[in-house]
C-alpha atoms as a PDB file:
ATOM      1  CA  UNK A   1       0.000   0.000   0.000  1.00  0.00           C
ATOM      2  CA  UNK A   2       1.578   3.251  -0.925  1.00  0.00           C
ATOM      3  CA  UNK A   3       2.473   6.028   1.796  1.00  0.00           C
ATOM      4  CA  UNK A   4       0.617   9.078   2.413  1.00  0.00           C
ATOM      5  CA  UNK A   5       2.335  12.041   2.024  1.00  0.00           C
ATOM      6  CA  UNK A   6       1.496  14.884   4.416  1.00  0.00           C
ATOM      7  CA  UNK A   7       2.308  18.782   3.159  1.00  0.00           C
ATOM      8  CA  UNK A   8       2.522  19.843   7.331  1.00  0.00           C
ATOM      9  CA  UNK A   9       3.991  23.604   6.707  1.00  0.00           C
ATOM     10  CA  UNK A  10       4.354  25.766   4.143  1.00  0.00           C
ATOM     11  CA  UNK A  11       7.362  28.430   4.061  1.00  0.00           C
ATOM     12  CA  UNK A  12       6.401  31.521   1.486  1.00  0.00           C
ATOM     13  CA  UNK A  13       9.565  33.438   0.859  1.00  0.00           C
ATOM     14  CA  UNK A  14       7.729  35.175  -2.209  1.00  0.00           C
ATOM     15  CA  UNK A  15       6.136  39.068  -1.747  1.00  0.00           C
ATOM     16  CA  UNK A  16       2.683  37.544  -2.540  1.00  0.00           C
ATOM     17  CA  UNK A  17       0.212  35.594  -0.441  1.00  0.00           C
ATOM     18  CA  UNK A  18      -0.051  31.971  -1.548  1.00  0.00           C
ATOM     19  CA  UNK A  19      -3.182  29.897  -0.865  1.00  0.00           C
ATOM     20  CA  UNK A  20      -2.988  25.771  -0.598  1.00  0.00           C
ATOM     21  CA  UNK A  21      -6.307  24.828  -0.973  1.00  0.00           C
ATOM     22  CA  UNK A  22      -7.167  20.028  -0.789  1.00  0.00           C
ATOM     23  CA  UNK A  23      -9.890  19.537  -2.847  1.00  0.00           C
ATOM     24  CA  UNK A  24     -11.096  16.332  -1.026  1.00  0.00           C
ATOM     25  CA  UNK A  25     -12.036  18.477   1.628  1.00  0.00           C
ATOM     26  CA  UNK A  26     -11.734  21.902   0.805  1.00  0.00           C
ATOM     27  CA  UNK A  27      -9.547  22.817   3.722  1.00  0.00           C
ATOM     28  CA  UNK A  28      -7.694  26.651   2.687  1.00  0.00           C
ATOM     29  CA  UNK A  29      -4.829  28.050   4.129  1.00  0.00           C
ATOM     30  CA  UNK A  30      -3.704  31.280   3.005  1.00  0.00           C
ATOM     31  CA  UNK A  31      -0.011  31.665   3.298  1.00  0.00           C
ATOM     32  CA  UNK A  32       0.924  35.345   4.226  1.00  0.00           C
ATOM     33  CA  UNK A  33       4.437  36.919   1.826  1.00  0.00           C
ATOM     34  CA  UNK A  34       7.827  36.723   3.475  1.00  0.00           C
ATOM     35  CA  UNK A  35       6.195  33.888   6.281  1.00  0.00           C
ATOM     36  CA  UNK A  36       5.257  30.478   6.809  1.00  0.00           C
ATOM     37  CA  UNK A  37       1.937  28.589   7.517  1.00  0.00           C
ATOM     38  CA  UNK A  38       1.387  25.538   9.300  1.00  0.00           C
ATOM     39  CA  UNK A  39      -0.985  22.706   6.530  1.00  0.00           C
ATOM     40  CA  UNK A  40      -1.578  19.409   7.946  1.00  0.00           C
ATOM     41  CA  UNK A  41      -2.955  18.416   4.817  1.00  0.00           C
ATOM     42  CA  UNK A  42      -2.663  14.848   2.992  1.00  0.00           C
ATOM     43  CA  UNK A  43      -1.886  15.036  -0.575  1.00  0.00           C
ATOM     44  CA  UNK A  44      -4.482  13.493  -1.931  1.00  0.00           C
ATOM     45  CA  UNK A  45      -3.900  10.194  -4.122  1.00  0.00           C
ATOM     46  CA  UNK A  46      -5.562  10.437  -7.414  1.00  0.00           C
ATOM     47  CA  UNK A  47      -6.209   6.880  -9.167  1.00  0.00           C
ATOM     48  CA  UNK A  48      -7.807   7.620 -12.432  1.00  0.00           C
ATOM     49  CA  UNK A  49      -8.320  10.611 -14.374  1.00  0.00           C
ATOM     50  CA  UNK A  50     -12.302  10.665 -13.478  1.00  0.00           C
ATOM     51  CA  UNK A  51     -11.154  11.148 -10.082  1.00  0.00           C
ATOM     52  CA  UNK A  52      -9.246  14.205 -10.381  1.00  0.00           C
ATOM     53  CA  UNK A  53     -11.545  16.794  -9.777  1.00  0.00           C
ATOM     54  CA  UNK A  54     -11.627  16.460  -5.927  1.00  0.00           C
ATOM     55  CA  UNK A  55      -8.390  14.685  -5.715  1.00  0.00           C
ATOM     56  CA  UNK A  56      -5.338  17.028  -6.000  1.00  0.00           C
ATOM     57  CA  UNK A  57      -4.264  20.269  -3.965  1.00  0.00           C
ATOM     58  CA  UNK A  58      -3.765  23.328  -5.661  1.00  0.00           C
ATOM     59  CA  UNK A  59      -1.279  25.597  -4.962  1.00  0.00           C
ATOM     60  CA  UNK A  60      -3.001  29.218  -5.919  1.00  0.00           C
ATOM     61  CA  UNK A  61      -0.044  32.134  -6.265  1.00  0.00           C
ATOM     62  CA  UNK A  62      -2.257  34.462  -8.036  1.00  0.00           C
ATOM     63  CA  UNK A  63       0.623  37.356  -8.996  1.00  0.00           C
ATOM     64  CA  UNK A  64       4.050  36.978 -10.187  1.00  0.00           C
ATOM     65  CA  UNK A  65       5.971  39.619 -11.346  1.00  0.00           C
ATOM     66  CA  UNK A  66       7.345  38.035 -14.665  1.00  0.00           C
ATOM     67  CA  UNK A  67       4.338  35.721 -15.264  1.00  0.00           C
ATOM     68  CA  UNK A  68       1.210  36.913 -13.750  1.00  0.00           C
ATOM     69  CA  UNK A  69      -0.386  34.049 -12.016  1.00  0.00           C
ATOM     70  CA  UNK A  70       0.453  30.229 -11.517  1.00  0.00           C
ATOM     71  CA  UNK A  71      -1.602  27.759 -10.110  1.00  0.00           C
ATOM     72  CA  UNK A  72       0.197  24.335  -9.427  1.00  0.00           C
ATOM     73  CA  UNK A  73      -2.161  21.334  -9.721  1.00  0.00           C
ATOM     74  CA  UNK A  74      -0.586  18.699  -6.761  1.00  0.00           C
ATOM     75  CA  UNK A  75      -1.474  14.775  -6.659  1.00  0.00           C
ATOM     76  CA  UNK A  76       0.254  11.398  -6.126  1.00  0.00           C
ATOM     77  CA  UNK A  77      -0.335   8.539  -7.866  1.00  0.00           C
ATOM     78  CA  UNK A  78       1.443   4.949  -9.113  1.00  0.00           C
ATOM     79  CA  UNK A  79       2.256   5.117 -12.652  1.00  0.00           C
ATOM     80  CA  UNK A  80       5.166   3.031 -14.829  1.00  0.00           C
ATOM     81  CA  UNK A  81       7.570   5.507 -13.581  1.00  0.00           C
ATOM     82  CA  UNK A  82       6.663   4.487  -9.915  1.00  0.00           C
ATOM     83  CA  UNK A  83       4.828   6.235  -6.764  1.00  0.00           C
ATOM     84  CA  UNK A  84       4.964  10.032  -6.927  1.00  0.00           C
ATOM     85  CA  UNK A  85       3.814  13.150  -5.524  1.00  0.00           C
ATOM     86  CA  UNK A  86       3.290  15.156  -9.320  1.00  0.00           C
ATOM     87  CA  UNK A  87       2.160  18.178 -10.585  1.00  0.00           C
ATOM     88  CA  UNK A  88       0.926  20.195 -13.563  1.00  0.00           C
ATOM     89  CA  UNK A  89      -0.190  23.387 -14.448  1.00  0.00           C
ATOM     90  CA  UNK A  90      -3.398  22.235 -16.129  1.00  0.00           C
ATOM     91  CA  UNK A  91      -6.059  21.241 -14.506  1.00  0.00           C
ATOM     92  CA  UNK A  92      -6.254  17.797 -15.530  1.00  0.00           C
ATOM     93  CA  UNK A  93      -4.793  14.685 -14.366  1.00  0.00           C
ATOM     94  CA  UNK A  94      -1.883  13.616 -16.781  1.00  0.00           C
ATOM     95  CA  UNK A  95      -0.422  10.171 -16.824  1.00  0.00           C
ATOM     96  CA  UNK A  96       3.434   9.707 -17.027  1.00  0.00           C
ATOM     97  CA  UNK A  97       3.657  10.598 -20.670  1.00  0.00           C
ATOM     98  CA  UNK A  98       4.570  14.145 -20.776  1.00  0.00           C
ATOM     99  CA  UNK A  99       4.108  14.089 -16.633  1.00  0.00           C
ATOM    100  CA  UNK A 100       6.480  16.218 -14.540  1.00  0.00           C
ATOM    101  CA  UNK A 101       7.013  14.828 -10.965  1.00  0.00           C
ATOM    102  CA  UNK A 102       7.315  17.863  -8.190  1.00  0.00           C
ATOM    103  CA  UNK A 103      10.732  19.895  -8.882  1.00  0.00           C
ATOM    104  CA  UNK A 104      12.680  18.540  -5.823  1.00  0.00           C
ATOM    105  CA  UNK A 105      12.235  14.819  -7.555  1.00  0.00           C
ATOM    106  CA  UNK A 106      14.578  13.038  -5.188  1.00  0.00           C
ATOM    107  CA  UNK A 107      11.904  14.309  -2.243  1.00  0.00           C
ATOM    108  CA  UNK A 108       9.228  13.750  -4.088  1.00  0.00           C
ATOM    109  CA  UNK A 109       8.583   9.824  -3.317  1.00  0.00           C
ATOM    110  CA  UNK A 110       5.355   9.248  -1.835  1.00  0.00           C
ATOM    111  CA  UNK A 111       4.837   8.765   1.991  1.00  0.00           C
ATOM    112  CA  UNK A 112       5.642  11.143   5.157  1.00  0.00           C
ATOM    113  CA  UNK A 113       6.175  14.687   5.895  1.00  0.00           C
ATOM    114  CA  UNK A 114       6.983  17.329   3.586  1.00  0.00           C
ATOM    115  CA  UNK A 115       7.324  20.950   3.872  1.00  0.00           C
ATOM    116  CA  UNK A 116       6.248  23.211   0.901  1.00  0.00           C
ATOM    117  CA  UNK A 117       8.938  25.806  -0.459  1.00  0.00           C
ATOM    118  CA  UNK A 118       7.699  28.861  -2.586  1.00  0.00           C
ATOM    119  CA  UNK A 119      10.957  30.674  -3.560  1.00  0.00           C
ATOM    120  CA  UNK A 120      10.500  34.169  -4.715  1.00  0.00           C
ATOM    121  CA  UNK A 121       9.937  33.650  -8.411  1.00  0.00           C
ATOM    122  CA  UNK A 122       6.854  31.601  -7.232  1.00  0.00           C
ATOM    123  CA  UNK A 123       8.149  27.940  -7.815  1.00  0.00           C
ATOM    124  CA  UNK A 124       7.823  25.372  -5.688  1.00  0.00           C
ATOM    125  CA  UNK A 125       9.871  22.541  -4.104  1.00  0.00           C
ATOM    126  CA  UNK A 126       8.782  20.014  -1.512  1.00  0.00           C
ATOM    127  CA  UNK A 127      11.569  19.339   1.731  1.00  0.00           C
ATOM    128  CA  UNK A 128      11.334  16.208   3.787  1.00  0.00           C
ATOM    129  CA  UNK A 129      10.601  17.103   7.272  1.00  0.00           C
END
């Protein structure tokens, strides 16, 4: 049985508020600029595509001075490539083909504790705890 992976803080060093919002059960935590945020959130496992409406996290950074807004799209799932915690910008669930797994891809297995990293260009990163 795969591990649950837990997001339980988020550190914000951008000069924008970021909001992590889990779809399963639409628990929001708005992250304040230049701070961090306790989460205790789950990232939720999404098995099928059908199924990816109300399981994934989004990650909501809604101003950033290059690019305007991002949204991340956050989920873990089993695929050929293995268990991952994944992401896209799209919000759609998207199998391994063309699949990016979260930026800090040696910390991105699933299972434990992870703290959430927005640096200050608005990408993000996931630490083990």
């Amino acid at each position: 049985m795969p591990g649950v992976t837990e997001i339980w803080y988020a550190f914000n060093q951008s000069i924008v508020p970021v909001t992590v919002v889990q779809r399963e059960s639409d628990a929001e935590v708005v992250v304040p600029p230049k701070s961090g945020r306790a989460i205790g959130q789950a990232v939720p496992w999404c098995w099928h595509p059908r199924d990816f409406l109300h399981s994934h996290m989004e990650i909501q950074i809604p101003e950033i001075p290059v690019e305007g807004g991002r949204i991340y799209y956050v989920w873990q799932c089993r695929d050929v490539d293995g268990d991952f915690v994944r992401y896209s910008f799209e919000k759609k669930y998207r199998g391994v083909n063309g699949q990016d797994k979260t930026p800090a891809v040696a910390l991105s297995e699933t299972g434990g504790r992870r703290a959430l990293v927005i640096n200050e260009f608005g990408y993000v990163h996931l630490d083990k705890a």
